[in-house]
Protein backbone atom coordinates (compact mmCIF):
# COMPACT_ATOMS: atom_id res chain seq x y z
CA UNK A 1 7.78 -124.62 115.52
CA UNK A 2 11.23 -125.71 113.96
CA UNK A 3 10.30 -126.60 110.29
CA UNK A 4 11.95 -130.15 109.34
CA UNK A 5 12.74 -128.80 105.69
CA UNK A 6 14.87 -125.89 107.14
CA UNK A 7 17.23 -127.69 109.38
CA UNK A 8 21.00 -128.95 109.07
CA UNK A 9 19.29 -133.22 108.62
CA UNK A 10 17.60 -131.91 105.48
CA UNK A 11 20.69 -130.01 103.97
CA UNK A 12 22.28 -133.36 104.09
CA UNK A 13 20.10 -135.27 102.70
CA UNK A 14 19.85 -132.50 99.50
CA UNK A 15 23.31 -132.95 99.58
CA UNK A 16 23.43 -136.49 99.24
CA UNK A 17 21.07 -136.41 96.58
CA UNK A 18 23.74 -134.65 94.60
CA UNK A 19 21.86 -131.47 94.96
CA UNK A 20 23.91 -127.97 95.63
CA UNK A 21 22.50 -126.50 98.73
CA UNK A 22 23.16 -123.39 100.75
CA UNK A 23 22.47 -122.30 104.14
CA UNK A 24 22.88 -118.62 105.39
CA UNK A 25 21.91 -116.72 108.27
CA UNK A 26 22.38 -113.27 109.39
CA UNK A 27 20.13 -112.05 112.83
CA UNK A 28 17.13 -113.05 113.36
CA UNK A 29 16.74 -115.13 110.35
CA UNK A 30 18.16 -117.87 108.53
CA UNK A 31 17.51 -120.17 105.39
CA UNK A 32 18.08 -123.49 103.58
CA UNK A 33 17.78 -122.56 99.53
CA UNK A 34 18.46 -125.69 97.26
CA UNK A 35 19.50 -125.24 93.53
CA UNK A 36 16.53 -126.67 90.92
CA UNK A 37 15.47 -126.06 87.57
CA UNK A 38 12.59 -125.49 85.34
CA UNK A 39 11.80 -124.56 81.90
CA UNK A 40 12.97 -120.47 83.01
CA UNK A 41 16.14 -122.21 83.81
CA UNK A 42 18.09 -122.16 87.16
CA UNK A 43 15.72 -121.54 90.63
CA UNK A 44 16.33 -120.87 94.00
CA UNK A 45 13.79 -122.46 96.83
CA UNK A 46 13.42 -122.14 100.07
CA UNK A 47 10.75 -124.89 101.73
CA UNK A 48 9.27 -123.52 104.15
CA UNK A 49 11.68 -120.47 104.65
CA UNK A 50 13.30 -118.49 104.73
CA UNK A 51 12.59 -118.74 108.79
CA UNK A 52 12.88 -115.03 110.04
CA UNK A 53 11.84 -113.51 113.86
CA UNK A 54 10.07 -110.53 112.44
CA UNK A 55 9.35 -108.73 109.35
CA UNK A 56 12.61 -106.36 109.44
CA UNK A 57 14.69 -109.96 109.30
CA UNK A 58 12.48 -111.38 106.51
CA UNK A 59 13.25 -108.93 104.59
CA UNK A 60 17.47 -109.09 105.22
CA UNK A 61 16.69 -112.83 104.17
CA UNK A 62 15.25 -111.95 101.10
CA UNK A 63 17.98 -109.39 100.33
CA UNK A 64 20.39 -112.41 100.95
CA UNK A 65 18.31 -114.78 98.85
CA UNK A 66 18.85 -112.22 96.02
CA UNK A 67 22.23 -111.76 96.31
CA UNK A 68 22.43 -115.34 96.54
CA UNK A 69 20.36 -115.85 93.23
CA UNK A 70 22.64 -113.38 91.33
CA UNK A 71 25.66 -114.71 92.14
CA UNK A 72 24.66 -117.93 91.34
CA UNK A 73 23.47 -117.34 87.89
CA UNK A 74 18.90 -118.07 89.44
CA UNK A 75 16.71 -116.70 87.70
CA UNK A 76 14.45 -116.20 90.42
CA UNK A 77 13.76 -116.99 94.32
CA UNK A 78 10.90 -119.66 95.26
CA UNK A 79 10.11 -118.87 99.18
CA UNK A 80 7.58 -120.39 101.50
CA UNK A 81 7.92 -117.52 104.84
CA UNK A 82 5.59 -119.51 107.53
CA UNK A 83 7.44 -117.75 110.34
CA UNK A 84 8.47 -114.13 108.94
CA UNK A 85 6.27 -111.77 111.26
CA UNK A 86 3.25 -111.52 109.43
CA UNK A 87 0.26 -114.09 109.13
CA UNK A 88 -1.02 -115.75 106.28
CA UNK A 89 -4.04 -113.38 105.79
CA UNK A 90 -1.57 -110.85 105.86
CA UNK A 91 0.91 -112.27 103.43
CA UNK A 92 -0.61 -111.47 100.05
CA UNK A 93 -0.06 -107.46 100.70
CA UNK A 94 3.08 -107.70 102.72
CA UNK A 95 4.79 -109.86 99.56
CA UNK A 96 3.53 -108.28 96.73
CA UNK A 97 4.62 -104.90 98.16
CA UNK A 98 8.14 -106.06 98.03
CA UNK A 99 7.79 -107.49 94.42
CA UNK A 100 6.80 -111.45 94.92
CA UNK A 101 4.25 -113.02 93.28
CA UNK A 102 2.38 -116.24 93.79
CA UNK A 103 3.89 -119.21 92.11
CA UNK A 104 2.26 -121.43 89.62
CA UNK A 105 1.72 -124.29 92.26
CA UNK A 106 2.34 -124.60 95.30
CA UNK A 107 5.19 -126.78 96.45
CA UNK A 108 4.10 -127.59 100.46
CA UNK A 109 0.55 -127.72 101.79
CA UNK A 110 -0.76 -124.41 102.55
CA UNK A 111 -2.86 -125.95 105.40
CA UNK A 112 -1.32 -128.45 108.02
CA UNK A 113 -2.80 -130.24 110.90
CA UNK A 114 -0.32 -130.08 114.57
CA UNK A 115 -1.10 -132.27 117.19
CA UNK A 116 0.39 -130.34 120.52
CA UNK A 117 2.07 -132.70 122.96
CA UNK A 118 3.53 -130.41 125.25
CA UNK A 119 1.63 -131.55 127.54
CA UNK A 120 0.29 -134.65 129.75
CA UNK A 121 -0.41 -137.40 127.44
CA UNK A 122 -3.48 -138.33 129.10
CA UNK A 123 -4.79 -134.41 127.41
CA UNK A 124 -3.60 -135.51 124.50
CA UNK A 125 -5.44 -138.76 124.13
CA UNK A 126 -8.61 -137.08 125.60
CA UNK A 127 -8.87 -135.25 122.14
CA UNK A 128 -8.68 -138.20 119.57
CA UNK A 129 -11.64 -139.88 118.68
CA UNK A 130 -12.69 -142.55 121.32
CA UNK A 131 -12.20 -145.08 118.39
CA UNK A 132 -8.77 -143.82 118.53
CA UNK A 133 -8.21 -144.33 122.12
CA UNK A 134 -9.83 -147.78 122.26
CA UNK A 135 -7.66 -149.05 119.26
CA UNK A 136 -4.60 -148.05 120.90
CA UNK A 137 -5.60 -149.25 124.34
CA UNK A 138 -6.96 -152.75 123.39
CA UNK A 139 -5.12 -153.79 120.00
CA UNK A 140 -2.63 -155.73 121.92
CA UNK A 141 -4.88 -158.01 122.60
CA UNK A 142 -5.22 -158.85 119.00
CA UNK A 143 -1.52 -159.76 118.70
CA UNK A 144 -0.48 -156.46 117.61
CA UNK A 145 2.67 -154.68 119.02
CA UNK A 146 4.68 -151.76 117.78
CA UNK A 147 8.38 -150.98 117.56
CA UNK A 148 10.67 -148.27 115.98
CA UNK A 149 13.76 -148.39 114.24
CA UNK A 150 16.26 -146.28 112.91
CA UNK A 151 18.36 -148.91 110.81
CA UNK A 152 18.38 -147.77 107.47
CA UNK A 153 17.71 -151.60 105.92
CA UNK A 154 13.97 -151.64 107.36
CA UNK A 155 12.91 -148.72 104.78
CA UNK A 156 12.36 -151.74 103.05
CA UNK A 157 9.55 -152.75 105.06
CA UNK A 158 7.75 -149.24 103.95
CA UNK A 159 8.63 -149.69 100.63
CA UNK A 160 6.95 -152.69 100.37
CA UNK A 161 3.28 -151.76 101.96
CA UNK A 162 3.77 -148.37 99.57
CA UNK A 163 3.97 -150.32 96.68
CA UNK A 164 0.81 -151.94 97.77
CA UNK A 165 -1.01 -148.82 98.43
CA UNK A 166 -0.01 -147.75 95.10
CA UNK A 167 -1.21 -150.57 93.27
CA UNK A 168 -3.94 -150.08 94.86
CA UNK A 169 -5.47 -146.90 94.69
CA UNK A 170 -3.30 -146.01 91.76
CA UNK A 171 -1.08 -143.25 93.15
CA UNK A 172 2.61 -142.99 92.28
CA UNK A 173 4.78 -142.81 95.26
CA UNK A 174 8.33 -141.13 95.81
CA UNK A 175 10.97 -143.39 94.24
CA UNK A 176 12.45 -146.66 96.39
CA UNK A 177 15.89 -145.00 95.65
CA UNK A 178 14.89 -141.60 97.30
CA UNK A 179 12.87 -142.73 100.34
CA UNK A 180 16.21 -145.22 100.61
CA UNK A 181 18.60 -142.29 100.42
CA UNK A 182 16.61 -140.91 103.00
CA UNK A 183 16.80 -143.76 105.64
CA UNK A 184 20.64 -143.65 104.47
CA UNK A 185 20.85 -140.07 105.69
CA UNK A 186 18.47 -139.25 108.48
CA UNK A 187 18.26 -142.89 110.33
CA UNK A 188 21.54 -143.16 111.54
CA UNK A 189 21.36 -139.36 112.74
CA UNK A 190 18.37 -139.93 114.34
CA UNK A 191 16.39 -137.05 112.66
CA UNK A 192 14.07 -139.83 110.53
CA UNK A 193 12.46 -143.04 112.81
CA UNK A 194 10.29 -145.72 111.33
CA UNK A 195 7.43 -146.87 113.16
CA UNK A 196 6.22 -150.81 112.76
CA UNK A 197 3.32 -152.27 113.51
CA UNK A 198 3.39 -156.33 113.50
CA UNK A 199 1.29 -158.67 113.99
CA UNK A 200 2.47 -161.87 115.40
CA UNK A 201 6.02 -160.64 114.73
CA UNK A 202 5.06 -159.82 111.04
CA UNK A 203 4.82 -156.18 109.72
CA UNK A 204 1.64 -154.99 108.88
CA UNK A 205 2.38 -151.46 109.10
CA UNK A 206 4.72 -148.86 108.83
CA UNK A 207 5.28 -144.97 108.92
CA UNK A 208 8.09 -142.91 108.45
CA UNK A 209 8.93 -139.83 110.58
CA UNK A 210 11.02 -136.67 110.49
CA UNK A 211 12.13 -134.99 114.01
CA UNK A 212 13.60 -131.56 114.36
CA UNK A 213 14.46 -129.92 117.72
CA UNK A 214 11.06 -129.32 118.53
CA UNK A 215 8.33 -130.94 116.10
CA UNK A 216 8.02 -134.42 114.73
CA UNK A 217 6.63 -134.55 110.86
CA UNK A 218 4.91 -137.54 109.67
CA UNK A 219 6.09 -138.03 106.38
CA UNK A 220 5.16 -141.41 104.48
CA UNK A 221 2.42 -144.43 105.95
CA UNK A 222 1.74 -147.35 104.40
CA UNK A 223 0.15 -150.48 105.40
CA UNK A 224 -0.48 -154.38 104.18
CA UNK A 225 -4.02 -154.44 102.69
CA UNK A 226 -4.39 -158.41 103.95
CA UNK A 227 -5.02 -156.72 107.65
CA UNK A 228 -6.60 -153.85 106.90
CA UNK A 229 -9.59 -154.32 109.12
CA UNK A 230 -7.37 -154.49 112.72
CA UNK A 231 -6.89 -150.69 111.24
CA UNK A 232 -3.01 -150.84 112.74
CA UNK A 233 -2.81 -147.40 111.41
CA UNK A 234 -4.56 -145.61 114.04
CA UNK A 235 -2.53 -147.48 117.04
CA UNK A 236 0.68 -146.94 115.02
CA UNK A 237 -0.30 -143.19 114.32
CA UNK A 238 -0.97 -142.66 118.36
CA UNK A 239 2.32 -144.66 119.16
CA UNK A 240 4.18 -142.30 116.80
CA UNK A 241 2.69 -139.20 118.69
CA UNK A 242 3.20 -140.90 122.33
CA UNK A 243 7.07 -141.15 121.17
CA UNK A 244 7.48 -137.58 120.82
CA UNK A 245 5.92 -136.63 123.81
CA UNK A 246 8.11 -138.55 125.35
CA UNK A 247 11.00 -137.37 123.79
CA UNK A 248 10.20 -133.86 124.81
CA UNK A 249 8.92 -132.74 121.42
CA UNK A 250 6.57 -130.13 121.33
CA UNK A 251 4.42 -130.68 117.48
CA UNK A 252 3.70 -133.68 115.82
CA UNK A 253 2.85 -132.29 112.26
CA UNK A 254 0.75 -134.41 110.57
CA UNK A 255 1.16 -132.49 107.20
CA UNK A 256 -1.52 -130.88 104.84
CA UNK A 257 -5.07 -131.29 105.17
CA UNK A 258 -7.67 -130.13 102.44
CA UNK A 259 -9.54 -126.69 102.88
CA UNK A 260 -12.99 -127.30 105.19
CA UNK A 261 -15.26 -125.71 102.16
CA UNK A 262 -13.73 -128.19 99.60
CA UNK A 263 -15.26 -132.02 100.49
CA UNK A 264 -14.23 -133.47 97.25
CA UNK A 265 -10.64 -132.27 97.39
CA UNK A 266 -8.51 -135.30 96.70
CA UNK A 267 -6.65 -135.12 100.12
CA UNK A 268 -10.26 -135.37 101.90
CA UNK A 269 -10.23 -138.93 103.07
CA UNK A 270 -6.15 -138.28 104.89
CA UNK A 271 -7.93 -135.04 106.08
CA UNK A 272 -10.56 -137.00 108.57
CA UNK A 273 -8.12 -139.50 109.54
CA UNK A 274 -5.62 -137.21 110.86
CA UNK A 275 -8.08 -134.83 112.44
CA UNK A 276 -9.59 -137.83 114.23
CA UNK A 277 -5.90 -137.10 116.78
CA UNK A 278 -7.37 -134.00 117.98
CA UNK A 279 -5.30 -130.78 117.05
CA UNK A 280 -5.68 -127.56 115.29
CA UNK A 281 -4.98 -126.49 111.43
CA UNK A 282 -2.35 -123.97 110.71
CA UNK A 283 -2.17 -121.84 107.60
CA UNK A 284 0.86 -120.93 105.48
CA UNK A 285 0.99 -118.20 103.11
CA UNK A 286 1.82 -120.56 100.43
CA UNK A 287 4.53 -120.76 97.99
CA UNK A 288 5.90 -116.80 96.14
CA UNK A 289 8.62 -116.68 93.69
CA UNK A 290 10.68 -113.58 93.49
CA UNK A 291 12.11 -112.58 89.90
CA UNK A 292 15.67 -111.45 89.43
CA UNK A 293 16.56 -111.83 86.02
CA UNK A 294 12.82 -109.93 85.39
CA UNK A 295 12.62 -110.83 81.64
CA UNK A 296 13.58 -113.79 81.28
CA UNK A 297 11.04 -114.87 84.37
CA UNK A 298 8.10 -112.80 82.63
CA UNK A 299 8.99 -114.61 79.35
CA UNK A 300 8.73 -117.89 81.49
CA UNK A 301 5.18 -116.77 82.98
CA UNK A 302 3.59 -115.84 79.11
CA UNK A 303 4.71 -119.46 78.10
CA UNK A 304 3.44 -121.21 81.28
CA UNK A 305 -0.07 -119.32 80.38
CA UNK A 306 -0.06 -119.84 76.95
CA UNK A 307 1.08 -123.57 77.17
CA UNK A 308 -2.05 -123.89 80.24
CA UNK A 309 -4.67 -121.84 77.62
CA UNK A 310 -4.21 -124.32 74.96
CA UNK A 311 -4.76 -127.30 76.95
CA UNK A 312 -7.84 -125.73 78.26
CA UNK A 313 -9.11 -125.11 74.65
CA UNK A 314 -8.04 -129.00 73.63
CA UNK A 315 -9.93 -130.25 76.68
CA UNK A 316 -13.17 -128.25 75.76
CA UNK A 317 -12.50 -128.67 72.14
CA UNK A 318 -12.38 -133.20 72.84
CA UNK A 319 -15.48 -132.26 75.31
CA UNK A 320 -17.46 -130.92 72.28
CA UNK A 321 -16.56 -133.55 70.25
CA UNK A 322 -17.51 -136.31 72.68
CA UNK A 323 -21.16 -134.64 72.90
């Protein structure tokens, strides 16, 4: 799988964010690192890289990526290696042994759900839910069509069914500006699409998706509340996976899922929907940092700790209180 957040379309986009990005590669591996900060100071991070063809070229990334960080003043390395010869049960003991560490939080999901369309489409449908199938089959005859676009001024339309959903179920969405940015950048370059759903030439539904040479990621969905129960979704979901198949894609990732053992994790209710396509999970080995300026990083860590152990002790302390 080509990972979205690794290719040339997301570089520029960083870039027009104002945000100094490199890309290196050397054999057998390459990366996209973007310059951020937190309280240790300056960071280098990698999502969902760097992308290497075996361990031996994992680890000439990393020597790069430290290089890189020294010259450029990081004090350490964020990585997220989901394609570095080694699986994700392996990862903990092949990373520690060269001197990462897990980071606080991590930055992508660590689980992901890929629908596989490399394939006959007819396969593909025969592994979504039948509800699935019959919505996208018969929701025409409500009035309903679909369409895609790639003109940056109909971002608006998701903007507007986001802020809904927000208001809603009280969730704070990326920023208008940055979503706008990217329809600004990726539309016109055809590595971002927006799929609409309308209903008697209205929008009722949109989603937002992210191609790369061989997967398609789907990125933001949002729909109008009024028309909720036609559930345009599900028809707009398949019509977004039927345009990659047809466009020779291989993947359409529908990002991270919550862990099977945890039913009350808060991404639980996206988890059923999108494994109602059919598909299979993937696991990543998560997000590592790697310290170069060592002190300064350690001195970073105690803080972090002793800034998380005093909340604890105010939470249990108002807890006490309350009884």
């Amino acid at each position: 799988m080509e990972y979205f957040l690794q290719s040339p379309q997301w570089a520029q986009f960083q870039r027009a964010l104002g945000r100094t990005v490199h890309e290196q590669s050397g054999p057998g591996w390459r990366f996209l690192a973007i310059e951020e900060s937190n309280p240790a100071g300056k960071l280098l991070y990698s999502p969902y890289g760097p992308v290497a063809e075996s361990l031996t070229a994992f680890d000439a990334a990393l020597a790069a990526l430290t290089d890189l960080a020294r010259a450029s003043g990081a004090v350490f390395v964020r990585v997220e290696p989901v394609t570095a010869g080694f699986t994700a049960a392996e990862a903990g003991t092949v990373l520690r042994s060269r001197g990462l560490q897990p980071a606080p939080v991590s930055q992508q999901p660590e689980l992901s759900w890929i629908v596989d369309v490399d394939r006959d489409f007819k396969d593909v449908l025969a592994d979504m839910k039948p509800a699935n199938r019959n919505l996208y089959r018969n929701i025409h005859k409500k009035g309903v069509t679909f369409r895609s676009s790639q003109d940056p001024a109909e971002i608006s339309i998701l903007l507007e069914f986001l802020h809904m959903t927000a208001a809603r179920n009280g969730f704070k969405p990326q920023s208008d500006e940055y979503l706008s940015q990217v329809a600004r950048s990726l539309m016109p370059a055809g590595a971002a699409t927006l799929f609409i759903a309308e209903l008697d030439g209205r929008p009722i539904a949109a989603a937002l998706a992210y191609d790369s040479a061989d997967t398609r990621t789907y990125a933001h969905a949002a729909l109008d509340d009024t028309h909720r129960k036609l559930s345009a979704g599900i028809p707009l979901l398949v019509t977004l996976i039927a345009d990659a198949q047809a466009k020779g894609l291989k993947h359409v990732d529908l990002w991270g899922v919550a862990p099977a053992d945890q039913p009350d994790h808060k991404w639980a209710g996206f988890t059923a929907f999108k494994k109602s396509f059919g598909g299979r999970e993937i696991a990543y080995p998560g997000t590592w940092d790697l310290p170069v300026r060592k002190v300064r990083y350690g001195s970073y860590q105690l803080a972090r700790k002793g800034a998380q152990l005093a909340r604890t002790l105010r939470a249990r302390s108002k807890a006490l209180a309350g009884r």
